[in-house]
Protein backbone atom coordinates (compact mmCIF):
# COMPACT_ATOMS: atom_id res chain seq x y z
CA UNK A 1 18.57 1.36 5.32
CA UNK A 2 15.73 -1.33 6.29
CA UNK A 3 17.18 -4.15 8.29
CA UNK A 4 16.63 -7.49 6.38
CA UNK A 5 16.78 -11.04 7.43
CA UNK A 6 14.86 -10.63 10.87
CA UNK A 7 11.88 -12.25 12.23
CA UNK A 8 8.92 -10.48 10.87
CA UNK A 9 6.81 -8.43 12.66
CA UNK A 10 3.99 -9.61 15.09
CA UNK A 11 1.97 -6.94 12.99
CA UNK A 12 0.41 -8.40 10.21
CA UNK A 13 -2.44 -8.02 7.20
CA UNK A 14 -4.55 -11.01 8.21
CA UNK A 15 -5.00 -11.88 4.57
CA UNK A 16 -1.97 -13.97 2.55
CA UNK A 17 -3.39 -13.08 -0.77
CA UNK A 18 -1.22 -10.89 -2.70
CA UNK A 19 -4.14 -10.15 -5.51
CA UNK A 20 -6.20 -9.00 -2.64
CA UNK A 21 -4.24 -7.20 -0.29
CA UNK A 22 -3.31 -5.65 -3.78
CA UNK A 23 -6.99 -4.73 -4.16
CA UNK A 24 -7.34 -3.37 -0.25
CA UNK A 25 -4.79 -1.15 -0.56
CA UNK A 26 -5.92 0.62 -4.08
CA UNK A 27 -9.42 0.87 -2.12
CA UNK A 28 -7.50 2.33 1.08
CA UNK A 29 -5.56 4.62 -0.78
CA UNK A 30 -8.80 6.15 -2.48
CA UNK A 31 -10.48 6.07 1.06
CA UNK A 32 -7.40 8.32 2.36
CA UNK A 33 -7.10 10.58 -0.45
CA UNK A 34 -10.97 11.73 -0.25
CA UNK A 35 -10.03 12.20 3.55
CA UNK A 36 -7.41 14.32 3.56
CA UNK A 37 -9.23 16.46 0.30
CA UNK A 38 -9.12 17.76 -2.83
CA UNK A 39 -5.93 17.24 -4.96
CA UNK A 40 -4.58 20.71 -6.51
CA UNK A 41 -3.88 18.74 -9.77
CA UNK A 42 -0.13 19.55 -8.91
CA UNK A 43 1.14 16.23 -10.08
CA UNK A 44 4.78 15.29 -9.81
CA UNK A 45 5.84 13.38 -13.47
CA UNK A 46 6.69 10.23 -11.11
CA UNK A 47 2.22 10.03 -10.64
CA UNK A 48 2.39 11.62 -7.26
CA UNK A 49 -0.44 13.64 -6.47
CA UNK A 50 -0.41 16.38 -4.17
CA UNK A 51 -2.63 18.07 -1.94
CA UNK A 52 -1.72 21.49 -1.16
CA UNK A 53 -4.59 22.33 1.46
CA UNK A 54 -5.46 19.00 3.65
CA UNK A 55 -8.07 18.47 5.33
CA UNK A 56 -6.02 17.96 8.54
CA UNK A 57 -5.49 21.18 10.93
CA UNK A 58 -2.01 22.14 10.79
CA UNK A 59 -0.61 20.66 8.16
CA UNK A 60 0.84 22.23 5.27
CA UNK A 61 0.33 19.82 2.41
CA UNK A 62 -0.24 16.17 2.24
CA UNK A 63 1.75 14.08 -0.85
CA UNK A 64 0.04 10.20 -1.93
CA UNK A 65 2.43 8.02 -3.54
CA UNK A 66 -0.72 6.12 -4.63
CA UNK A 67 -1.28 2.31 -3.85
CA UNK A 68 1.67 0.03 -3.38
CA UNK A 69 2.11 -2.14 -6.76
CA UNK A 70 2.33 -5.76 -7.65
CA UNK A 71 6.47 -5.33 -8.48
CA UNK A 72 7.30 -3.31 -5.65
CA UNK A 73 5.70 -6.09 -2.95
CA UNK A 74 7.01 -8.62 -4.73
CA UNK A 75 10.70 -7.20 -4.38
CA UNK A 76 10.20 -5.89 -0.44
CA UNK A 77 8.43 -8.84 0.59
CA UNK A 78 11.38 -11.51 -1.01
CA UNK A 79 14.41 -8.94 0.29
CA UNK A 80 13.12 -8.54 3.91
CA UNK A 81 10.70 -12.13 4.55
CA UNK A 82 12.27 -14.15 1.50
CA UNK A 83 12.45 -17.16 4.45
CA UNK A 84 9.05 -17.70 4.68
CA UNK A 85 7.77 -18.72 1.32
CA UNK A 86 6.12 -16.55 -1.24
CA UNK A 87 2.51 -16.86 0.28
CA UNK A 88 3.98 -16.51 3.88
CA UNK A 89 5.52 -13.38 3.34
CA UNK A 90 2.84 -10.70 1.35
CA UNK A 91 1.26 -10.07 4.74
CA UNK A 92 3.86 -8.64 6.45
CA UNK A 93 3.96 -5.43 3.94
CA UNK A 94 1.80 -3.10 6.09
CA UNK A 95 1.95 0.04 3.29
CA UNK A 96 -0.04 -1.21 0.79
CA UNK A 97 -1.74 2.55 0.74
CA UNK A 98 0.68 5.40 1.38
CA UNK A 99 0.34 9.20 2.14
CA UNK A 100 2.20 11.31 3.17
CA UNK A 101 1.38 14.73 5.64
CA UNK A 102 3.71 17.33 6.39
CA UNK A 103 3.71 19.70 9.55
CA UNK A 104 5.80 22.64 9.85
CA UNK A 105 7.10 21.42 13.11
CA UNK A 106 6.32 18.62 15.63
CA UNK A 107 4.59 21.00 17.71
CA UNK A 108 1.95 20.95 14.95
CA UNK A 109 1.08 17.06 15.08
């Protein structure tokens, strides 16, 4: 499980603004799925799309989770940097866009 109640990370969003960093992540999740390519409308009921031929040499498939939502910050940020206030803590989420790209080995990275 993630470790809670620790000093945050020196890494950081250097924006404190939920509504935003909510907004750069829905923008850098759309940036990343045009990257990697075209999505083989193989949608998994849960609204994960998936890409079965990436644009990255190698890999077999790529999966985006889409953009990181309001609820889910909300409960990460309080359980993990709770301590440091609710404006304090947003910028230490660092997935606020989320793919996923699978090799068939390590060899392959």
């Amino acid at each position: 499980g993630k470790a809670t109640c620790k000093q945050p990370d020196p890494i950081r969003q250097p924006d404190s603004d939920l509504q935003r960093l909510l907004e750069a992540g829905v923008m850098a999740q759309r940036y990343l799925e045009m990257k990697i390519g075209k999505s083989d409308g193989s949608g998994h009921p849960d609204g994960r799309k998936r890409f079965s031929q990436p644009s990255l040499t190698g890999a077999l498939f790529a999966v985006s989770e889409g953009p990181k939502v309001e609820e889910e910050v909300e409960v990460e940020s309080f359980v993990r940097y709770g301590q440091l206030g609710r404006t304090g803590r947003f910028q230490h989420i660092l997935d606020y866009a989320r793919l996923t790209v699978v090799f068939p080995d390590a060899a392959s990275l």
